[in-house]
N, C-alpha and C. Protein backbone atom coordinates (compact mmCIF):
# COMPACT_ATOMS: atom_id res chain seq x y z
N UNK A 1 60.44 119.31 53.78
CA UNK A 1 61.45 118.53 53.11
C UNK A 1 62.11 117.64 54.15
N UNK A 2 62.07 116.41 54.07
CA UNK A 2 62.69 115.15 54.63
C UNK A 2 64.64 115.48 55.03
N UNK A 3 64.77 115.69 55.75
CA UNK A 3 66.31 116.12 56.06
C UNK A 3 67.51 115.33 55.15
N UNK A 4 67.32 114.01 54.99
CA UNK A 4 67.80 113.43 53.95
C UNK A 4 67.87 113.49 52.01
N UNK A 5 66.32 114.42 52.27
CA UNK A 5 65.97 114.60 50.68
C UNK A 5 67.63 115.54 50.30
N UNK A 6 67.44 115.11 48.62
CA UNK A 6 68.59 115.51 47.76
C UNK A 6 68.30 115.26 46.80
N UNK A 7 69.57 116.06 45.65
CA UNK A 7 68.68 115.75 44.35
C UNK A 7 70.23 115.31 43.42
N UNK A 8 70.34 115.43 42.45
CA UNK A 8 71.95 114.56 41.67
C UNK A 8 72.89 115.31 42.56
N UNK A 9 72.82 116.62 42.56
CA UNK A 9 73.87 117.49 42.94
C UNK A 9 73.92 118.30 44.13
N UNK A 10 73.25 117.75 44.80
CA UNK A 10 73.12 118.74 46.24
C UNK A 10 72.50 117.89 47.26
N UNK A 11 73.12 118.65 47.96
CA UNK A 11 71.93 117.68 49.63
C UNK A 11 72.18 119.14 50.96
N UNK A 12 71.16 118.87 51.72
CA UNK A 12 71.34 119.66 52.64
C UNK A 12 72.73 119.34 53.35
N UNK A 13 73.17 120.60 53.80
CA UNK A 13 74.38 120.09 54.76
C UNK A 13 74.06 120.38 56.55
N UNK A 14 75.16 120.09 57.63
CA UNK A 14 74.93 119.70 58.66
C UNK A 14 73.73 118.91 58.94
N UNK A 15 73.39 119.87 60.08
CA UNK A 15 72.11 118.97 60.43
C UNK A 15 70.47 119.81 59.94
N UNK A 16 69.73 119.21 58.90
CA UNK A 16 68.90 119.99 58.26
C UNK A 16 67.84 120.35 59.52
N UNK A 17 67.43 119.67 60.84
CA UNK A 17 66.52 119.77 61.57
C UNK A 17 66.71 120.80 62.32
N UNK A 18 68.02 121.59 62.30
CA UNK A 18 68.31 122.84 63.12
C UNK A 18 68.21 123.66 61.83
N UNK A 19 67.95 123.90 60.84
CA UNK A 19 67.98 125.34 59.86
C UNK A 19 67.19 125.73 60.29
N UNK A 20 66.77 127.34 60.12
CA UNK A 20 65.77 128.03 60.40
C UNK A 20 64.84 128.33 59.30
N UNK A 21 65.16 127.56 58.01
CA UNK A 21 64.25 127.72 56.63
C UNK A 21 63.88 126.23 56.95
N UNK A 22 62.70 125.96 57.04
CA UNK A 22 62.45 124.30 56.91
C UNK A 22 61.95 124.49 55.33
N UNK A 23 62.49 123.43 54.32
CA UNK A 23 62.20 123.52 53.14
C UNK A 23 60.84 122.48 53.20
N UNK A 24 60.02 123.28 51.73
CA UNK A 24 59.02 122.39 51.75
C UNK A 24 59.67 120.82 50.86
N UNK A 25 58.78 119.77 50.54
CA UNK A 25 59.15 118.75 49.73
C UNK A 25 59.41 119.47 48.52
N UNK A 26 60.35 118.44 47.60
CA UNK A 26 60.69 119.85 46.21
C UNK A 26 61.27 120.79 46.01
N UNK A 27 61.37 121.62 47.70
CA UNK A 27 61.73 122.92 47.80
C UNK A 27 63.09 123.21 47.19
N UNK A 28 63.81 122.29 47.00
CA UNK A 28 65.16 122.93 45.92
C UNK A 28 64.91 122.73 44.69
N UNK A 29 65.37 124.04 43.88
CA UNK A 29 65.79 123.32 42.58
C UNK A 29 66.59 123.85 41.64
N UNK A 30 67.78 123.08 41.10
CA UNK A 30 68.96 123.79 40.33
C UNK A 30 68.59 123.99 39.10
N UNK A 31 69.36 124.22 38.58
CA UNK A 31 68.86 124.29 37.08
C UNK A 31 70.28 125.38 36.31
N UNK A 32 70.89 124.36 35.47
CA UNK A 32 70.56 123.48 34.90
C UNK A 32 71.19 122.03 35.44
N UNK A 33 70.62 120.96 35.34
CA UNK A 33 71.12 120.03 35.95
C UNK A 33 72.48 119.39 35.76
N UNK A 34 73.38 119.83 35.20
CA UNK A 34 74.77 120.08 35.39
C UNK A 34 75.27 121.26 34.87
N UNK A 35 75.06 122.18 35.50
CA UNK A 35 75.76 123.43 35.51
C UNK A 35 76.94 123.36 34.51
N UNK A 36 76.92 124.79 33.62
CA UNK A 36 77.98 124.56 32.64
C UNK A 36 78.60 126.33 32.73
N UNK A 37 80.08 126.23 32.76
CA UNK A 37 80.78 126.90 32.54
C UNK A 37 80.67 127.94 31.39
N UNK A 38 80.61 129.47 31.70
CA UNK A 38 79.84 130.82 30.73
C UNK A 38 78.69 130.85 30.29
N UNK A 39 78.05 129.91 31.74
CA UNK A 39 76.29 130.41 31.67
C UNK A 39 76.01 130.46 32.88
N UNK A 40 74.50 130.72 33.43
CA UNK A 40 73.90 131.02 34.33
C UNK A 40 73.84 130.06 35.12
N UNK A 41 73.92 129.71 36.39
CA UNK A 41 73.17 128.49 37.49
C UNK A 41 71.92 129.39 38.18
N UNK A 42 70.67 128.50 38.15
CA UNK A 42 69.77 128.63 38.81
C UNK A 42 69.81 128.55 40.10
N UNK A 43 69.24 129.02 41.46
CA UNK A 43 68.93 128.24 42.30
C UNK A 43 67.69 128.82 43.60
N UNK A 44 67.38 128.18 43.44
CA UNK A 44 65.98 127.87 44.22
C UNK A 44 65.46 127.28 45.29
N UNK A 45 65.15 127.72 46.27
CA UNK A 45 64.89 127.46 47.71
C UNK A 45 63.45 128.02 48.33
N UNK A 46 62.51 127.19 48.37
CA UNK A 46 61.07 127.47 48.88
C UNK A 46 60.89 126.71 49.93
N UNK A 47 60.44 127.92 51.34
CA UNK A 47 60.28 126.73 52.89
C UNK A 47 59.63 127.49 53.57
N UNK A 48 59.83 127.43 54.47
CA UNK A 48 59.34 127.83 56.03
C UNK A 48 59.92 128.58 56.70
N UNK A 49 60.47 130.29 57.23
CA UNK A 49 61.27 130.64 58.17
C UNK A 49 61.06 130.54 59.10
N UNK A 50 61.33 130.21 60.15
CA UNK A 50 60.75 129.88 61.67
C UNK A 50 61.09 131.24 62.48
N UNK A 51 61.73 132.68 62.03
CA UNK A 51 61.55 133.60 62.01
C UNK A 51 62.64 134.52 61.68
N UNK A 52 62.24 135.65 61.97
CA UNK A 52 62.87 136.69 61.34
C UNK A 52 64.00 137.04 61.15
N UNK A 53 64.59 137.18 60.08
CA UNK A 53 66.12 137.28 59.87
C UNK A 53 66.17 138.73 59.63
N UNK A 54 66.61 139.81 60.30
CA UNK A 54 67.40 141.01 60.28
C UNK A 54 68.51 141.46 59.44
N UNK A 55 69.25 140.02 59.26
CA UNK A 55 71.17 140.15 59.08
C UNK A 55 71.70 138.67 59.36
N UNK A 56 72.84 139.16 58.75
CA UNK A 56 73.82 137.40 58.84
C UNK A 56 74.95 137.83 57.23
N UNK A 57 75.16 136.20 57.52
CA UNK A 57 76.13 136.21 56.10
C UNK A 57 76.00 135.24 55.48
N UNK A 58 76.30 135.29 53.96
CA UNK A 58 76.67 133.97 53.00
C UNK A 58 77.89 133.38 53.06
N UNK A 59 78.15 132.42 53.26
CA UNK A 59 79.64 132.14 53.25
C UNK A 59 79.62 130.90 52.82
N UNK A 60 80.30 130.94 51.38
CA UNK A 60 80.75 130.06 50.30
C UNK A 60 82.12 129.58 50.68
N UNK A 61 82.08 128.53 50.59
CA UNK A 61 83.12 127.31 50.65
C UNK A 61 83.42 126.41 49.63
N UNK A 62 83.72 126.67 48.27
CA UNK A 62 83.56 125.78 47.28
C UNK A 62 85.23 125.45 46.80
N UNK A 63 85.23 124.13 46.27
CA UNK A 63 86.46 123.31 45.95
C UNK A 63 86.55 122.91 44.49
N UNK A 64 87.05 123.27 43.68
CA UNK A 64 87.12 123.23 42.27
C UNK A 64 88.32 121.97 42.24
N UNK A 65 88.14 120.37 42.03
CA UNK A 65 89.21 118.89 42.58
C UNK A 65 90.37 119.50 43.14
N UNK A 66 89.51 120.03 44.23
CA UNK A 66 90.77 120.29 45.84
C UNK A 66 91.65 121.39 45.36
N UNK A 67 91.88 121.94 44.07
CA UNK A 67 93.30 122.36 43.84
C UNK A 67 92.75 124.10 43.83
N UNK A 68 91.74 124.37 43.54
CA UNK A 68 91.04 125.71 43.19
C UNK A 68 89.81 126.12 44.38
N UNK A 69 90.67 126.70 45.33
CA UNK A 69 89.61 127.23 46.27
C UNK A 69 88.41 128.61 46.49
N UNK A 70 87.79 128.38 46.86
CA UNK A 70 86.70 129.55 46.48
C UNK A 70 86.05 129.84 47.65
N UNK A 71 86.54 130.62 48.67
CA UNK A 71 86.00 130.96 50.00
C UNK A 71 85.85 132.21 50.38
N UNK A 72 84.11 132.61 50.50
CA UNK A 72 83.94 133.63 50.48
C UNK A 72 82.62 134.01 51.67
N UNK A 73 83.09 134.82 52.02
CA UNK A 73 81.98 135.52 53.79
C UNK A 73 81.28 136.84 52.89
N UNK A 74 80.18 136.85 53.22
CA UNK A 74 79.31 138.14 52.19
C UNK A 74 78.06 138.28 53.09
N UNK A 75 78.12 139.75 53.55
CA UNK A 75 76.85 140.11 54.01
C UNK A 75 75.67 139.54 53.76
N UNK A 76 74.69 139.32 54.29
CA UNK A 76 73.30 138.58 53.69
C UNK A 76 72.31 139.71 53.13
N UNK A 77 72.35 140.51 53.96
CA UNK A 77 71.35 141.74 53.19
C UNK A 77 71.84 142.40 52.33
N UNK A 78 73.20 142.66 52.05
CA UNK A 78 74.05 143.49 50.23
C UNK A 78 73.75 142.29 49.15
N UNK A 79 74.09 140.89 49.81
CA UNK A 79 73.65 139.71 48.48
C UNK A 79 72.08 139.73 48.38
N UNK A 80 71.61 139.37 49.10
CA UNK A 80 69.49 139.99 49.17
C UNK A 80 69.54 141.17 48.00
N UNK A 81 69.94 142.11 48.36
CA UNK A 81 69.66 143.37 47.79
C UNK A 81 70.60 143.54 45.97
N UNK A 82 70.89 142.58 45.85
CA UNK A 82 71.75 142.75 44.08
C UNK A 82 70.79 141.81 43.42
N UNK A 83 71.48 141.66 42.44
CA UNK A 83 70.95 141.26 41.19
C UNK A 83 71.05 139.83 41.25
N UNK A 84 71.99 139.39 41.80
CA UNK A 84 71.99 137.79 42.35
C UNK A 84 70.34 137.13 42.67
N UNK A 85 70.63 138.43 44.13
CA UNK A 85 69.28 137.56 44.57
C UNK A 85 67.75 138.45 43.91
N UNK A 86 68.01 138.96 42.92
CA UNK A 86 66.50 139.37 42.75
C UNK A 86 66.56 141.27 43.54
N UNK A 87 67.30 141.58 43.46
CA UNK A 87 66.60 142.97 44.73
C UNK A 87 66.01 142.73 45.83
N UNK A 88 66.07 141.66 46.00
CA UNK A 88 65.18 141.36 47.49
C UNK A 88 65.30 142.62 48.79
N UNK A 89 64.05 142.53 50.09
CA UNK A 89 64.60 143.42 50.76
C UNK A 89 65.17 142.54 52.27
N UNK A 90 65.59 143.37 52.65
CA UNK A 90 66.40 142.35 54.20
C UNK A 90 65.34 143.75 55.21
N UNK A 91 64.80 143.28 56.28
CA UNK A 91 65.20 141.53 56.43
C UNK A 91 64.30 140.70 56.24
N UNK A 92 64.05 139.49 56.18
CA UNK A 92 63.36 138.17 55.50
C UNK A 92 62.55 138.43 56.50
N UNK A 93 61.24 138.23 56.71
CA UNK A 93 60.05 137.67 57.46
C UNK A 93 59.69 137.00 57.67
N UNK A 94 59.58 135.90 59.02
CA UNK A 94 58.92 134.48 59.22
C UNK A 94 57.56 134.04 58.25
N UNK A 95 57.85 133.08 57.79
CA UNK A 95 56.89 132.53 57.05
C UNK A 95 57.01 132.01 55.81
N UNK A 96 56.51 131.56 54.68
CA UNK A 96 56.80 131.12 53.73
C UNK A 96 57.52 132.27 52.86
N UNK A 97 58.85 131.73 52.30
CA UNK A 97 60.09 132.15 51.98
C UNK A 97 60.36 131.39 50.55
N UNK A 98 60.53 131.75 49.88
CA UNK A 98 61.56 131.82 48.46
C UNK A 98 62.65 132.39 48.22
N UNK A 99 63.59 131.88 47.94
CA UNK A 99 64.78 132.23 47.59
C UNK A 99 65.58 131.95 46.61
N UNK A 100 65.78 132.85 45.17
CA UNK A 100 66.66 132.77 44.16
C UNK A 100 67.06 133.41 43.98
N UNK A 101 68.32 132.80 43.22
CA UNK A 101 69.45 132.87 43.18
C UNK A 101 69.57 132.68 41.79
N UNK A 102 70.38 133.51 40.61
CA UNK A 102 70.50 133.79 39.33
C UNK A 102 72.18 134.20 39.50
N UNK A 103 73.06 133.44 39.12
CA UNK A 103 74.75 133.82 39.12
C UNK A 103 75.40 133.00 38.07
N UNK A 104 76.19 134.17 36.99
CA UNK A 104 77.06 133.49 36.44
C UNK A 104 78.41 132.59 36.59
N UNK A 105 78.40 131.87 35.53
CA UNK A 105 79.52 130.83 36.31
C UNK A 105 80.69 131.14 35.31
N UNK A 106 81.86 132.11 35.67
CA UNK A 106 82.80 132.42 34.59
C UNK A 106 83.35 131.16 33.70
N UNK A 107 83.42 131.40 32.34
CA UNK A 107 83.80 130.25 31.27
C UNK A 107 85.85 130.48 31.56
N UNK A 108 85.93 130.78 32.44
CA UNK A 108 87.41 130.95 32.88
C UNK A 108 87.71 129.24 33.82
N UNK A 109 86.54 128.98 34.51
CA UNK A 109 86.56 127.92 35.50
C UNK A 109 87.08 126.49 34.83
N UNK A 110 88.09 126.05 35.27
CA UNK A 110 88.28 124.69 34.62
C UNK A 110 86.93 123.86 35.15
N UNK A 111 86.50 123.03 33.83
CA UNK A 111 85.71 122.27 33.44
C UNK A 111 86.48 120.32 34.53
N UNK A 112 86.16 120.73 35.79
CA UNK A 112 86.10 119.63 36.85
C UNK A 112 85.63 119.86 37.75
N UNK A 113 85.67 118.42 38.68
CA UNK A 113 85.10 118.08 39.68
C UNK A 113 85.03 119.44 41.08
N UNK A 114 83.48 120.12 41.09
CA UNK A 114 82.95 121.17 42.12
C UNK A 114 82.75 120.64 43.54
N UNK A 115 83.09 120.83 44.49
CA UNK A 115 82.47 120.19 45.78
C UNK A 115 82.77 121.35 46.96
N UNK A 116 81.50 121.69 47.32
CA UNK A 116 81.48 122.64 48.96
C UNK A 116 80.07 122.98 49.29
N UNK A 117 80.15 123.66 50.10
CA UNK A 117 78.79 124.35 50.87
C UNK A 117 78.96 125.72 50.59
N UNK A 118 77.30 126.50 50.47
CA UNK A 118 76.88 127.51 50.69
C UNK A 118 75.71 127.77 52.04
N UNK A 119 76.66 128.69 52.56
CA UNK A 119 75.57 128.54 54.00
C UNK A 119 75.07 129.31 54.60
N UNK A 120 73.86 129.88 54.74
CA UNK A 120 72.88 131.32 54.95
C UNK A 120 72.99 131.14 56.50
N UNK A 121 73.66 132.13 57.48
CA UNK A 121 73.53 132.58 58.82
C UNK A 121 72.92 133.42 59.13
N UNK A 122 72.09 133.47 60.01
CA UNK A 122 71.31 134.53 60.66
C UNK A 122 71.95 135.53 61.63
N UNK A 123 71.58 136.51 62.02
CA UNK A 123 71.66 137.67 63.16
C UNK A 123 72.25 137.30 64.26
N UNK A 124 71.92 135.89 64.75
CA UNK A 124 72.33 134.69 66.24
C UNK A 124 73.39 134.01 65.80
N UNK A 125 73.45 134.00 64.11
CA UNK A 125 74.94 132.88 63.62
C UNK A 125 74.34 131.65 63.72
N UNK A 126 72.66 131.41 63.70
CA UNK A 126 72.37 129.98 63.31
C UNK A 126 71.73 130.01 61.97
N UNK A 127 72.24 128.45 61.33
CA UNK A 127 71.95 128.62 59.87
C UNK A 127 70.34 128.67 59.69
N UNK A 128 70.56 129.44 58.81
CA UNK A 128 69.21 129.86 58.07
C UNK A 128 68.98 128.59 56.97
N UNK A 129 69.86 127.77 55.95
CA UNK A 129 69.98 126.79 55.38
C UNK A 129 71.47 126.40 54.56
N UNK A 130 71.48 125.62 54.57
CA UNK A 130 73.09 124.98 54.05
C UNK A 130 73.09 124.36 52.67
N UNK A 131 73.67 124.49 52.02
CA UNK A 131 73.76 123.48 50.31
C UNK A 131 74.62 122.90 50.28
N UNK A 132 75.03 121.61 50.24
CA UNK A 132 76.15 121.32 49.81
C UNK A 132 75.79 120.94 47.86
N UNK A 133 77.20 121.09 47.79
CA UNK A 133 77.02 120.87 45.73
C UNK A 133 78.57 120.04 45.85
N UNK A 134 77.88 119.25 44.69
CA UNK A 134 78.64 118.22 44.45
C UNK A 134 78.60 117.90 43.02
N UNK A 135 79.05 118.26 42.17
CA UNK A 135 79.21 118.31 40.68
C UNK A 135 80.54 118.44 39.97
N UNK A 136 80.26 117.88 38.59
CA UNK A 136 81.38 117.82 37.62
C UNK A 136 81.24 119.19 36.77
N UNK A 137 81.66 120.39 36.54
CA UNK A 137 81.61 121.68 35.60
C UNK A 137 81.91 121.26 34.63
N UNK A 138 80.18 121.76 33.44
CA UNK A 138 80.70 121.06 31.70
C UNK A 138 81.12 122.44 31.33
């Protein structure tokens, strides 16, 4: 995947040439293409690990129009291992990698403007891959 590639609602964040998932072309994909409030968001990540992840964390940074913050640090192998991500097992193995992601989006959320990063760290604290999202909640 071209470091610049993006799609309506997302783009890689920092610098995509240092992640340790190189995505293939395509390799993201949301669904549904504007995410709606008391349903499911898809998400989907197919690449390359350039190697082995042991451990790390998720850490969500999301902005509901600036006024509704959502910041959250989460083990990488307890989120791997739920229902989020599939049961997956930790730790990830170099090589071609998939990653989904199945999470409800509470119908509590005011219906506006979404903007932050989700960002997979490794064992060393270098990113594994970054999302930024940039959307309106229907």
């Amino acid at each position: 995947m071209a470091p610049d590639e993006h799609g309506d609602i997302w783009s890689l964040c920092d610098n995509p040439t240092t992640h340790q998932l190189i995505g293939y072309k395509d390799g993201v994909y949301i669904s549904p293409e504007q995410p709606r409030t008391g349903e499911d968001i898809h998400v989907q990540v197919k690449g390359n690990l350039c190697k082995d992840v042991t451990s790390g964390n998720v850490d969500i940074d999301l902005n509901i129009m600036g006024m509704i913050k959502i910041k959250k640090q989460l083990d990488l192998c307890s989120v791997l291992s739920s229902s989020i991500m599939g049961h997956r097992d930790c730790p990830l193995q170099a090589g071609d990698l998939e990653l989904d992601a199945i999470a409800w989006i509470p119908k509590e959320l005011p219906k506006l403007p979404l903007d932050g990063n989700i960002r997979i760290s490794d064992q060393d604290g270098q990113t594994v891959t970054c999302i930024h999202l940039n959307f309106k909640l229907q």
